[in-house]
C-alpha atoms as a PDB file:
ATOM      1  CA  UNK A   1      18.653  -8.010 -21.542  1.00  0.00           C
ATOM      2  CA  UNK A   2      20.019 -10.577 -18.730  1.00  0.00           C
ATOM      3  CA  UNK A   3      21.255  -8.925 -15.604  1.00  0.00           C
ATOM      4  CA  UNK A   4      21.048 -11.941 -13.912  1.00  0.00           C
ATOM      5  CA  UNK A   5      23.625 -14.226 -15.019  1.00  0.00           C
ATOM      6  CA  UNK A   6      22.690 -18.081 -13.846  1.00  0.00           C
ATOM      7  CA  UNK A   7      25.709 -19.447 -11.350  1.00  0.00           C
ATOM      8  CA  UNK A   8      25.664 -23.382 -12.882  1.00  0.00           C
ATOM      9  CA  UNK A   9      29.086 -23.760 -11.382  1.00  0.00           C
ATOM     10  CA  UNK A  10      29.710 -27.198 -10.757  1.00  0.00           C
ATOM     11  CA  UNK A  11      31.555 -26.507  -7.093  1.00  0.00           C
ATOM     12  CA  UNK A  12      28.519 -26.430  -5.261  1.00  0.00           C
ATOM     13  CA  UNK A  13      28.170 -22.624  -5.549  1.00  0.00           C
ATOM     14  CA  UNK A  14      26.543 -20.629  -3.128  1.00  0.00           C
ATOM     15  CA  UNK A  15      26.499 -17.385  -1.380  1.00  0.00           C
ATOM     16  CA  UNK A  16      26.180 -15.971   1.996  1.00  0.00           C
ATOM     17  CA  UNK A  17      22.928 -13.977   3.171  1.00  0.00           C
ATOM     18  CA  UNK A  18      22.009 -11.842   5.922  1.00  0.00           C
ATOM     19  CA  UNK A  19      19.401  -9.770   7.499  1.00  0.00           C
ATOM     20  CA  UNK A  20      22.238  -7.559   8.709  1.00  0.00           C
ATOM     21  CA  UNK A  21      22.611  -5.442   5.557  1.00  0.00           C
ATOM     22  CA  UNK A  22      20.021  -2.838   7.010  1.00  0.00           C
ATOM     23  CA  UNK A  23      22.290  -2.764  10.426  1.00  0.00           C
ATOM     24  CA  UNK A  24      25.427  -2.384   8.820  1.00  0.00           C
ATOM     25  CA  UNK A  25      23.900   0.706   6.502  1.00  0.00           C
ATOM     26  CA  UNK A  26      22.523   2.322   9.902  1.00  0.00           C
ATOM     27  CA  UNK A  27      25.976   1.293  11.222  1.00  0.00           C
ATOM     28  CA  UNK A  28      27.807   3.497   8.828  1.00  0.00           C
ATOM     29  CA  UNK A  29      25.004   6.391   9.191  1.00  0.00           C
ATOM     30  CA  UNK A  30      25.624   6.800  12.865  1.00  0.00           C
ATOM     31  CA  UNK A  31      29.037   5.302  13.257  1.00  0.00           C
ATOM     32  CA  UNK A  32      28.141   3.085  15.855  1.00  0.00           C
ATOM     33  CA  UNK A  33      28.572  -1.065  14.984  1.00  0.00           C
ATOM     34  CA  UNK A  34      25.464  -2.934  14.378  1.00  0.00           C
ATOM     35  CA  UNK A  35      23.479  -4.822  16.463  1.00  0.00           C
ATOM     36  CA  UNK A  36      22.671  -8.307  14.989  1.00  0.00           C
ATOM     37  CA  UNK A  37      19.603  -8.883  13.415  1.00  0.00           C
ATOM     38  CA  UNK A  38      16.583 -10.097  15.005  1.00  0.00           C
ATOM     39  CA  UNK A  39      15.306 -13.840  13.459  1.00  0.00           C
ATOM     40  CA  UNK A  40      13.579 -13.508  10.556  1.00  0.00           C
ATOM     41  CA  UNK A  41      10.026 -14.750   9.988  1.00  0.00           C
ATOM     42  CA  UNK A  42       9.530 -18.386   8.679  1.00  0.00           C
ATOM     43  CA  UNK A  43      10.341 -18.280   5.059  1.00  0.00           C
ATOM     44  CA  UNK A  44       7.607 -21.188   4.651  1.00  0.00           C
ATOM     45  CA  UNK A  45       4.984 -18.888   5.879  1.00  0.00           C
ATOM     46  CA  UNK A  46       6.092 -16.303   3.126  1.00  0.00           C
ATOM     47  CA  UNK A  47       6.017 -18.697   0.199  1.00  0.00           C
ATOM     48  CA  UNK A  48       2.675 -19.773   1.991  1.00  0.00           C
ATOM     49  CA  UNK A  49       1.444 -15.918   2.040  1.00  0.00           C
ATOM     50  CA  UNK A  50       2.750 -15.212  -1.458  1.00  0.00           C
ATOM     51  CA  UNK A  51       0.803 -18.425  -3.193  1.00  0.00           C
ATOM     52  CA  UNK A  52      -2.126 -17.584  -1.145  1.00  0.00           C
ATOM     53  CA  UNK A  53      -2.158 -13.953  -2.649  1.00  0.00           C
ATOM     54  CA  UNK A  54      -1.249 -15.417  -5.989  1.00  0.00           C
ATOM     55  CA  UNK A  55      -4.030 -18.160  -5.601  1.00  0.00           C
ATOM     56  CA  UNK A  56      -6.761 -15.464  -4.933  1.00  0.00           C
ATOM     57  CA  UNK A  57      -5.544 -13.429  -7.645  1.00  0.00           C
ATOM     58  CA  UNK A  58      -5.681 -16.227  -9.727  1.00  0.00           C
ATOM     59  CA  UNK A  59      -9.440 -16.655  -9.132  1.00  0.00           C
ATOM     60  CA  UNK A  60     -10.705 -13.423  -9.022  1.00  0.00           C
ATOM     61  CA  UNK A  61      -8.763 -13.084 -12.893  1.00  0.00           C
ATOM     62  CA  UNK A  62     -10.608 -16.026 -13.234  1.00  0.00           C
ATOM     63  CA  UNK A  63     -13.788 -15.051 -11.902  1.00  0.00           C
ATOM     64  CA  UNK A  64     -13.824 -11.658 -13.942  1.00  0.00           C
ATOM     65  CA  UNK A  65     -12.874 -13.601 -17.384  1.00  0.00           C
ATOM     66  CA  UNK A  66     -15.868 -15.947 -16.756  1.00  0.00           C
ATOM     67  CA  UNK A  67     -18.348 -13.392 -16.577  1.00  0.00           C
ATOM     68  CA  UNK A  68     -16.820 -11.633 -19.472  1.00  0.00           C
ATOM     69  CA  UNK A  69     -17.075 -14.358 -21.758  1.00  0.00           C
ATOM     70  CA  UNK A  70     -20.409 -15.299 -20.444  1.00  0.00           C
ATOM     71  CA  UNK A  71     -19.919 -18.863 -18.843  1.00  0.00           C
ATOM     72  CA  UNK A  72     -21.083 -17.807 -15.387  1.00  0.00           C
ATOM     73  CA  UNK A  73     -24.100 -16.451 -14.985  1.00  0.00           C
ATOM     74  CA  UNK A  74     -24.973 -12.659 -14.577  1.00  0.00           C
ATOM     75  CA  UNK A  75     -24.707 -11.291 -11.163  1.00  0.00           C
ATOM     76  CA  UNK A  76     -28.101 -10.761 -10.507  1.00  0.00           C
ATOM     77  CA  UNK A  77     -28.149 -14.332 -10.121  1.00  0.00           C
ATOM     78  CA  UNK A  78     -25.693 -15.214  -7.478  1.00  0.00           C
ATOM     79  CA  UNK A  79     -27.978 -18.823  -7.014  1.00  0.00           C
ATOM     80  CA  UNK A  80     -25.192 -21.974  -7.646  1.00  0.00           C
ATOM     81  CA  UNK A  81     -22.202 -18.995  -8.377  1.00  0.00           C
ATOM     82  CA  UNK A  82     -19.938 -20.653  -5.635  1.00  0.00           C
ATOM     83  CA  UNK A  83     -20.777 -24.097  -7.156  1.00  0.00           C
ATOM     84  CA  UNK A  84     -20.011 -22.785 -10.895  1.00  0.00           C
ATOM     85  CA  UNK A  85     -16.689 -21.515 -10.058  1.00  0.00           C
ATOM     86  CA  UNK A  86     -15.719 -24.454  -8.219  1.00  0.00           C
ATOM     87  CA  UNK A  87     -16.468 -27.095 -11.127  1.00  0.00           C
ATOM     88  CA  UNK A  88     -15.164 -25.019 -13.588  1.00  0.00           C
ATOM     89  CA  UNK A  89     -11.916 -24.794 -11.508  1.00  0.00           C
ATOM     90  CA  UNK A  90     -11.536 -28.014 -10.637  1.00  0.00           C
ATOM     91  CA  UNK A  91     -12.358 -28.839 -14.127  1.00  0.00           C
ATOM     92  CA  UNK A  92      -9.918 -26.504 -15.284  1.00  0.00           C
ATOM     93  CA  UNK A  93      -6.644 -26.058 -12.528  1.00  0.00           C
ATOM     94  CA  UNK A  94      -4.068 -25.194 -14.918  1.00  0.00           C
ATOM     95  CA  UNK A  95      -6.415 -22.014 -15.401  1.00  0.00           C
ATOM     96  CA  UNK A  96      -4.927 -21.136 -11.928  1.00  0.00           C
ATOM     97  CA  UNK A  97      -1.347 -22.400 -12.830  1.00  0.00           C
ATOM     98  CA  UNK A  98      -1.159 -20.125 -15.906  1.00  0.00           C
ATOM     99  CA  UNK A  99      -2.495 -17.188 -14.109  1.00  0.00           C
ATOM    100  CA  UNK A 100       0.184 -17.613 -11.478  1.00  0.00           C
ATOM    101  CA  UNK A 101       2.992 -18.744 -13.884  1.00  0.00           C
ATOM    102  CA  UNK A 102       2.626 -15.589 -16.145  1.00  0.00           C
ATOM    103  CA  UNK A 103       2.290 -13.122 -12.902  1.00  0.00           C
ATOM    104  CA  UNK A 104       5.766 -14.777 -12.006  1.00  0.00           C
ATOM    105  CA  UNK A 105       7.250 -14.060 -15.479  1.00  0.00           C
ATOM    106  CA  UNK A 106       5.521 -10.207 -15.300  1.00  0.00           C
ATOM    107  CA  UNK A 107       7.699 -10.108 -11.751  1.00  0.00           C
ATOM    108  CA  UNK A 108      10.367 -11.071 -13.570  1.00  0.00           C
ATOM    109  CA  UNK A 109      10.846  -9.396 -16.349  1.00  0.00           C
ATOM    110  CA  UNK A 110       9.857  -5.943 -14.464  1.00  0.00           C
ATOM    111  CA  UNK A 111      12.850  -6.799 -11.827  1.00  0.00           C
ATOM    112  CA  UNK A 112      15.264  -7.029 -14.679  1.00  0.00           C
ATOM    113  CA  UNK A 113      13.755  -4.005 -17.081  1.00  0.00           C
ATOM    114  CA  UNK A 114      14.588  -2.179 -13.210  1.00  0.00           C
ATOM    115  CA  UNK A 115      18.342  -3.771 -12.947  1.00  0.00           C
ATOM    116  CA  UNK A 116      19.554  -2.787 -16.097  1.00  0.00           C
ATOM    117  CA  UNK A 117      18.151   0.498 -15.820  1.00  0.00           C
ATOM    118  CA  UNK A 118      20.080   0.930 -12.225  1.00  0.00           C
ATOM    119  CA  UNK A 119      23.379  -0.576 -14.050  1.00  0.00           C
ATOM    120  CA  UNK A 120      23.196   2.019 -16.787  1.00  0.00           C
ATOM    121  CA  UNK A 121      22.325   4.762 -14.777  1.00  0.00           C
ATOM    122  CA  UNK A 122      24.731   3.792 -12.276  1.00  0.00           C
ATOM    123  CA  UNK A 123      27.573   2.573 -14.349  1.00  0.00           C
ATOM    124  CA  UNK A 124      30.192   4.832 -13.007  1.00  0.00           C
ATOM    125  CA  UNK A 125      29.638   4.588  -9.600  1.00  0.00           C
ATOM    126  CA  UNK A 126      29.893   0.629  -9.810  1.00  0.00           C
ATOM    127  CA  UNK A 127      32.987   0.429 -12.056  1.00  0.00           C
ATOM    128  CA  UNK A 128      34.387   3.843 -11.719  1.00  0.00           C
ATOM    129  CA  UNK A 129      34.166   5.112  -8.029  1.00  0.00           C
ATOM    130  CA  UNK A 130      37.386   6.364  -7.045  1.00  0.00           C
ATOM    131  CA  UNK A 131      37.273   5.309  -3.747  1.00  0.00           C
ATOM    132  CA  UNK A 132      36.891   1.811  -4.463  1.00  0.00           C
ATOM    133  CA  UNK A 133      39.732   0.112  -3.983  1.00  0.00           C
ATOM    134  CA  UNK A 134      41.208  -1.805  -7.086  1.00  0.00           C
ATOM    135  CA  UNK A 135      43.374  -4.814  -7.915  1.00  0.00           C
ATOM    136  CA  UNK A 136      46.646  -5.212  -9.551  1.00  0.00           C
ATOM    137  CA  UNK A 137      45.790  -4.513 -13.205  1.00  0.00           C
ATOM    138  CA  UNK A 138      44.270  -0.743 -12.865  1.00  0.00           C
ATOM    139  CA  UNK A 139      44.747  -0.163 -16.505  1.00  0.00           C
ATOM    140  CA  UNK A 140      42.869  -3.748 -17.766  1.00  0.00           C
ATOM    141  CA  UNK A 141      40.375  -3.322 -20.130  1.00  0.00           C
ATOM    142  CA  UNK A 142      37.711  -5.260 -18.485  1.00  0.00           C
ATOM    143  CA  UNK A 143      36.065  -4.562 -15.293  1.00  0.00           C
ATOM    144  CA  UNK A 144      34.736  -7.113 -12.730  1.00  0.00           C
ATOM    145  CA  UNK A 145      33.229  -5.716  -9.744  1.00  0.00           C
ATOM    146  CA  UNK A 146      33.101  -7.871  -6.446  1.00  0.00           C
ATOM    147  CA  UNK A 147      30.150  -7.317  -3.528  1.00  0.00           C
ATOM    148  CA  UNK A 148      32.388  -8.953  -0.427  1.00  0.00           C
ATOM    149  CA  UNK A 149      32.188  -9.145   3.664  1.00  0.00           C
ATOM    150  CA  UNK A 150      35.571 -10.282   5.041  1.00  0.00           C
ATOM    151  CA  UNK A 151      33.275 -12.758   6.971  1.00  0.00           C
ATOM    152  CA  UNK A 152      31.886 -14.485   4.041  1.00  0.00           C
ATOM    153  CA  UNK A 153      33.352 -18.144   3.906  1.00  0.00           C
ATOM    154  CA  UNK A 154      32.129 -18.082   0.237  1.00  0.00           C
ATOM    155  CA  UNK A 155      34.135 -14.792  -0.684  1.00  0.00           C
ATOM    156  CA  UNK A 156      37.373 -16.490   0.556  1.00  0.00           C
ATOM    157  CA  UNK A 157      36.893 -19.261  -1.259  1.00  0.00           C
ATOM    158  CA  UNK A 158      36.521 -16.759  -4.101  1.00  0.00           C
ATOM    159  CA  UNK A 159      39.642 -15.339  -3.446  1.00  0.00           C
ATOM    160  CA  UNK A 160      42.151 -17.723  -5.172  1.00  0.00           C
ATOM    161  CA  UNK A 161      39.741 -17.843  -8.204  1.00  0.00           C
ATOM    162  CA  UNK A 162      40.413 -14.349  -8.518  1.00  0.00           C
ATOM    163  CA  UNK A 163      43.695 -14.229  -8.263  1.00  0.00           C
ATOM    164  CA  UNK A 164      44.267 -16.956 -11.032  1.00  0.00           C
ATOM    165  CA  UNK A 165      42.158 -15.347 -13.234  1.00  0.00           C
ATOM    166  CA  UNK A 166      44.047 -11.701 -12.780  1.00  0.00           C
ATOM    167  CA  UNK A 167      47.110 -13.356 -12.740  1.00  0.00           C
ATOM    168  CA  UNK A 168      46.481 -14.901 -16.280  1.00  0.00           C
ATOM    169  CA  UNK A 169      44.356 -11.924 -17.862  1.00  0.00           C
ATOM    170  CA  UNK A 170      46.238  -8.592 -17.311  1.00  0.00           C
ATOM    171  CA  UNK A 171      43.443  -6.516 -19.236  1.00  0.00           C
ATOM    172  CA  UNK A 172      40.983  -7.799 -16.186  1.00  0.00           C
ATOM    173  CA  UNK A 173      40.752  -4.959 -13.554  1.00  0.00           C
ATOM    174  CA  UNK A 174      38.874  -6.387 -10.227  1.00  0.00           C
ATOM    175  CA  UNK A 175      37.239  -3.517  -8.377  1.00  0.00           C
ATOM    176  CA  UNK A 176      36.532  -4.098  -4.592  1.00  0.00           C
ATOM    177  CA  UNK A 177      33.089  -2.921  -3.117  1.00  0.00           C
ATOM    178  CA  UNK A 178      33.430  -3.768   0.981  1.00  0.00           C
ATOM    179  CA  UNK A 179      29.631  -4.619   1.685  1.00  0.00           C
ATOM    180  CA  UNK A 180      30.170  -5.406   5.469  1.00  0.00           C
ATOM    181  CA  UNK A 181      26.397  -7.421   6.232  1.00  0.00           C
ATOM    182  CA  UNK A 182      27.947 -10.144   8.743  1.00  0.00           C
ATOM    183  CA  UNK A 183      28.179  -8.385  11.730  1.00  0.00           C
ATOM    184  CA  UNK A 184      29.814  -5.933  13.781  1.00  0.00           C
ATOM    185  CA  UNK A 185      33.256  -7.369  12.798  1.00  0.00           C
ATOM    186  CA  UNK A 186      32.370  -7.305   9.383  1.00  0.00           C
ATOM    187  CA  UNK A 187      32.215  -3.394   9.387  1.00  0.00           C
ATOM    188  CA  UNK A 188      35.017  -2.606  11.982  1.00  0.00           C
ATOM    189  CA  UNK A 189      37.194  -4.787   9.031  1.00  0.00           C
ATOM    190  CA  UNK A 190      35.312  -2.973   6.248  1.00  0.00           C
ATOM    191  CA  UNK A 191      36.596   0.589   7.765  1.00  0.00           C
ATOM    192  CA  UNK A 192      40.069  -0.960   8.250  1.00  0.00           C
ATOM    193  CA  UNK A 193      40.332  -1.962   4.484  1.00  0.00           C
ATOM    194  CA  UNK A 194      39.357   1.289   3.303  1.00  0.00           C
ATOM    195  CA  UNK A 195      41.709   3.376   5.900  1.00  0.00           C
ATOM    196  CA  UNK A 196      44.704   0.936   4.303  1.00  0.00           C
ATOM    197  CA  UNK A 197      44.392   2.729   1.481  1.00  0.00           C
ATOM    198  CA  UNK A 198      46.250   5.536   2.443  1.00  0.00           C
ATOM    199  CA  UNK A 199      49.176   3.575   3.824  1.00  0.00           C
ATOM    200  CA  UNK A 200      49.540   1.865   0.273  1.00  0.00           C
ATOM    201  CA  UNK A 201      48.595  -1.621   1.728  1.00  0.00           C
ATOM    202  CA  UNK A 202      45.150  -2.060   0.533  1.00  0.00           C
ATOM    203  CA  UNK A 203      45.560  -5.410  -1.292  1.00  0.00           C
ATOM    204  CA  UNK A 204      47.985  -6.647   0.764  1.00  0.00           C
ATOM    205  CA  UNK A 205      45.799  -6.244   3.677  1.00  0.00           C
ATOM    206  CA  UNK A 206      43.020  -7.870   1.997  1.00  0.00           C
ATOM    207  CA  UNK A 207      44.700 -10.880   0.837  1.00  0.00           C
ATOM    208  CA  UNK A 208      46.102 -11.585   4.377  1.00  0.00           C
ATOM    209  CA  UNK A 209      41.888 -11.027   5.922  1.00  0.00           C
ATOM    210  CA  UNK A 210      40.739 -12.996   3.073  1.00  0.00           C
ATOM    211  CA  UNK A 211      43.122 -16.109   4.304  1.00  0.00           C
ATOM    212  CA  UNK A 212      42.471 -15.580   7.505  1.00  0.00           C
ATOM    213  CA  UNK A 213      41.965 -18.788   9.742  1.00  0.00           C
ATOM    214  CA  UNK A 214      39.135 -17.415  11.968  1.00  0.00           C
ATOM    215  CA  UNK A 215      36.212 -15.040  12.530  1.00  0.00           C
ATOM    216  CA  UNK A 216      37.113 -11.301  11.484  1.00  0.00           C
ATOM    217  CA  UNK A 217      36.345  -9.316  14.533  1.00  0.00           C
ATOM    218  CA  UNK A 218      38.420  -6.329  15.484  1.00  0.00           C
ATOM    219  CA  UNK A 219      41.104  -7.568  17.129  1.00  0.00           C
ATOM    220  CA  UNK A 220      41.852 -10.270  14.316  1.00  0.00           C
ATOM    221  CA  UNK A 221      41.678  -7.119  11.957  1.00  0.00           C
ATOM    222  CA  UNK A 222      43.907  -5.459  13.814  1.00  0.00           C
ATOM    223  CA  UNK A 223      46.157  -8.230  14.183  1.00  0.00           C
ATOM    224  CA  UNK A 224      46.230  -8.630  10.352  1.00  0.00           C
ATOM    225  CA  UNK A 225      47.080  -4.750   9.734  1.00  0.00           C
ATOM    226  CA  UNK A 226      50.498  -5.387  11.689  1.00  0.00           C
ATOM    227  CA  UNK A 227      51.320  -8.677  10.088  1.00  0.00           C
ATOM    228  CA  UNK A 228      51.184  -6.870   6.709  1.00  0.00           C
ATOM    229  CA  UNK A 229      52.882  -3.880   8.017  1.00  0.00           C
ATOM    230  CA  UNK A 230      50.086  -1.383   8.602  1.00  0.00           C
ATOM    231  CA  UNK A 231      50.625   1.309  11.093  1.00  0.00           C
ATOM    232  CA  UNK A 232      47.966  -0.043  13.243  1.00  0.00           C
ATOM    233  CA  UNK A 233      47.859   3.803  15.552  1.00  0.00           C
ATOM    234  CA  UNK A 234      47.657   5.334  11.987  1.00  0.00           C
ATOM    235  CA  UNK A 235      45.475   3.239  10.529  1.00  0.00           C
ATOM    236  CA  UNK A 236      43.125   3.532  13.785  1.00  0.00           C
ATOM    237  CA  UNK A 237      42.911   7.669  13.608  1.00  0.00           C
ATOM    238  CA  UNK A 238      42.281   7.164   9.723  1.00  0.00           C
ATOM    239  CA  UNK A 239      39.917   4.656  10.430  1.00  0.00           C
ATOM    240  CA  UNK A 240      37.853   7.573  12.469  1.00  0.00           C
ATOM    241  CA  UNK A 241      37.472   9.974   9.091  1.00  0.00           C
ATOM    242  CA  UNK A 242      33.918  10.196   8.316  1.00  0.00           C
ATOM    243  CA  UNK A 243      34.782   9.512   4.597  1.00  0.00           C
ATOM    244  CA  UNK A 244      35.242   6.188   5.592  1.00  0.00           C
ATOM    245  CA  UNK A 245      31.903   5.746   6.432  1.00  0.00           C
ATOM    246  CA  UNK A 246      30.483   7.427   3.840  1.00  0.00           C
ATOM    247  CA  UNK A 247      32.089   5.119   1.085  1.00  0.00           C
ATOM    248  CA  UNK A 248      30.308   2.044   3.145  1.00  0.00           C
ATOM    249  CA  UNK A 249      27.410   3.805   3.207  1.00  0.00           C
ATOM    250  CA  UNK A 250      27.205   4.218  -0.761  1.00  0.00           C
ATOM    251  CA  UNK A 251      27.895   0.986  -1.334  1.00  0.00           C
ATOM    252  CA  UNK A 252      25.326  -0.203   0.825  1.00  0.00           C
ATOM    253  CA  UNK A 253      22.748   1.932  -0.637  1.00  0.00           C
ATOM    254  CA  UNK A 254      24.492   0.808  -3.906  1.00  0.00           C
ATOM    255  CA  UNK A 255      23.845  -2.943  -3.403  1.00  0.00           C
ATOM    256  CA  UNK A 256      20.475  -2.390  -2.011  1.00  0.00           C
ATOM    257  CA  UNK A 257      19.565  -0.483  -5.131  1.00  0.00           C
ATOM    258  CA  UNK A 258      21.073  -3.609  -7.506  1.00  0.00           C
ATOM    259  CA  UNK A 259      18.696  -6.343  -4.851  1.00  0.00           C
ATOM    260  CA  UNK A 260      22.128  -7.708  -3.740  1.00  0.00           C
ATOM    261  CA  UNK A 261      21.315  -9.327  -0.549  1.00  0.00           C
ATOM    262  CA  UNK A 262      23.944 -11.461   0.244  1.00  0.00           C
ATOM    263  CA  UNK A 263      27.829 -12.295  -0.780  1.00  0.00           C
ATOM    264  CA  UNK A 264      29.808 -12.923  -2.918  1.00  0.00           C
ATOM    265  CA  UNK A 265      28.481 -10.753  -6.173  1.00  0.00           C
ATOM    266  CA  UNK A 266      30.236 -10.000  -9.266  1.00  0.00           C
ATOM    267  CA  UNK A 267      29.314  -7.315 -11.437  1.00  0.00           C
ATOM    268  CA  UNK A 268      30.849  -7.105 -15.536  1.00  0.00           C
ATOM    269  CA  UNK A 269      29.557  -5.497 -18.182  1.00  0.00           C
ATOM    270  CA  UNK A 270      25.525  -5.639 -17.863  1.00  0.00           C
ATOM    271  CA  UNK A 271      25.646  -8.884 -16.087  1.00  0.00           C
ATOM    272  CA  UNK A 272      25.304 -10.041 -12.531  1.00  0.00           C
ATOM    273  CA  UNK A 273      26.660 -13.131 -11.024  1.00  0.00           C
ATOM    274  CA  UNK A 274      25.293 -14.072  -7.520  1.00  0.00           C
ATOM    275  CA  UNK A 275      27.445 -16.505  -5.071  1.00  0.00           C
ATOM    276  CA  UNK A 276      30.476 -18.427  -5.592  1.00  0.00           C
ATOM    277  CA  UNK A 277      31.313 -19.305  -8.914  1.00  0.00           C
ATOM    278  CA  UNK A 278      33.844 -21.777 -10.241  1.00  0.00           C
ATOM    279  CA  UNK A 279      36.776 -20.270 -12.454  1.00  0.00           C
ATOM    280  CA  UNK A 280      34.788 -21.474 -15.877  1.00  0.00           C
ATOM    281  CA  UNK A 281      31.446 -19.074 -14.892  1.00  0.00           C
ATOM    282  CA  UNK A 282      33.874 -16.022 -13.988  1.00  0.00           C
ATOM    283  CA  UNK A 283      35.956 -16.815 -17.369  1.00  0.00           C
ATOM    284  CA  UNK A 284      32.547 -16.847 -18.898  1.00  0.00           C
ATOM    285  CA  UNK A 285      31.043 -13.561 -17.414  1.00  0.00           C
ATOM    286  CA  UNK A 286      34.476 -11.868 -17.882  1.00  0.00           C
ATOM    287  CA  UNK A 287      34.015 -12.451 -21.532  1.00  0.00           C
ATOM    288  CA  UNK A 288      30.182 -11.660 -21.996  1.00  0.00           C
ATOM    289  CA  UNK A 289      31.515  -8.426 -20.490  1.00  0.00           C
ATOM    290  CA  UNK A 290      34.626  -8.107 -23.033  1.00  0.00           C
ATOM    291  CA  UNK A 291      32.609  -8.551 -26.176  1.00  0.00           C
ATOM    292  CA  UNK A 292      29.502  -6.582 -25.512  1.00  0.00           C
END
């Protein structure tokens, strides 16, 4: 049981983050663009907060064990308890290491008991959701399921990995979940991808915004739909249907259920990839996926 597959790729893999997930979910509710996010708070002061809490939990395990086992004295007499806790912990500071290591593991293995629990009882609507769009081997026998935002410079450097690997392996079906978190641009392109679909153009479209030179805003989206041949009046009025929406809103809600924060993510099997990989990880997950 290892949602969490560990990225070791050797190309410097990363992924792309953003506090504008929750804007791009309201974005889709309302149908207005998001707002960007507002700065988020020092992540030093909430590793600081989060030892701090661990530290006093720590101690006050500690504390309670103590008395328990009867090296402290009683309560009643509170006279040198300070003093006895200190020595013993400064005698003893891997009491508070241990304390904090095994919460940590606890955290852990609750987070993944919860993932696989959301892929099972999700499974269809991550591999199987009809209105996700999907690549050029519908039939394959192996689903890999991509988290993307046009915007992402990690996705398109993604994007030639996965077409080498669907090139070579025609039983590997990609499925495309738009997760637009970058930005206002990032979710006008998000409801252009989707509205392609009903021209016919959906991976063609993609491809071309994926190797796009520049920021994806709406008028480089735009610009892209005519290159590929996109009725850009049509795809504008489809673009409008509140379906649209409705398909980035799942998928938002979707990701946010699986603790996907940031892009690229790959989904196969019961396994979850997070950030770029290099083509020997995807191989790698592609197969965990195939033989389980």
């Amino acid at each position: 049981m290892i949602p969490d597959v560990p990225n070791n790729s050797t190309s410097g893999s990363s992924g792309f983050h953003s506090d504008t997930a929750q804007a791009a979910g309201d974005a889709a509710d309302t149908g207005r663009l998001p707002q960007p996010a507002k700065p988020a708070r020092s992540l030093k002061f909430w590793v600081f907060g989060s030892f701090a809490l661990a530290g006093i939990s720590a101690v006050l395990s500690v504390l309670a064990l103590l008395f328990a086992a009867g090296v402290l004295a009683p309560l009643g007499d509170t006279t040198g308890l300070e003093r006895q806790l200190r020595s013993y912990l400064l005698a003893n500071p891997e009491v508070i290491v241990e304390s904090v290591n095994g919460m940590e593991a606890r955290r852990q293995d609750a987070e993944e008991n919860e993932l696989t629990a959301v892929l099972a009882q999700r499974h269809d609507e991550i591999f199987n959701d009809p209105n996700s769009p999907v690549g050029a081997n519908p039939a394959g026998d192996t689903t890999l399921v991509e988290f993307f935002d046009y915007n992402c410079p990690y996705c398109r450097r993604a994007t030639p990995v996965l077409d080498s690997l669907e090139q070579a392996d025609k039983g590997l079906r990609l499925v495309f979940k738009e997760y637009p978190i970058l930005g206002p641009g990032s979710v006008f392109a998000a409801r252009a991808a989707l509205a392609s679909q009903r021209q016919g153009k959906y991976l063609a479209f993609h491809k071309a915004m994926m190797t796009y030179g520049g920021r994806i805003t709406e008028t480089s989206s735009l610009e892209v739909a005519a290159r590929v041949g996109l009725d850009v009046e049509r795809l504008k009025k489809d673009m409008e249907d509140p379906a649209i929406d409705e398909a980035i809103r799942r998928n938002i809600a979707l990701a946010q259920a699986l603790r996907i924060s940031g892009t690229p993510t790959f989904i196969a099997g019961k396994e979850i990839l997070r950030g770029l990989a290099d083509a020997g990880a995807m191989k790698r997950l592609i197969a965990s996926a195939r033989g389980s």
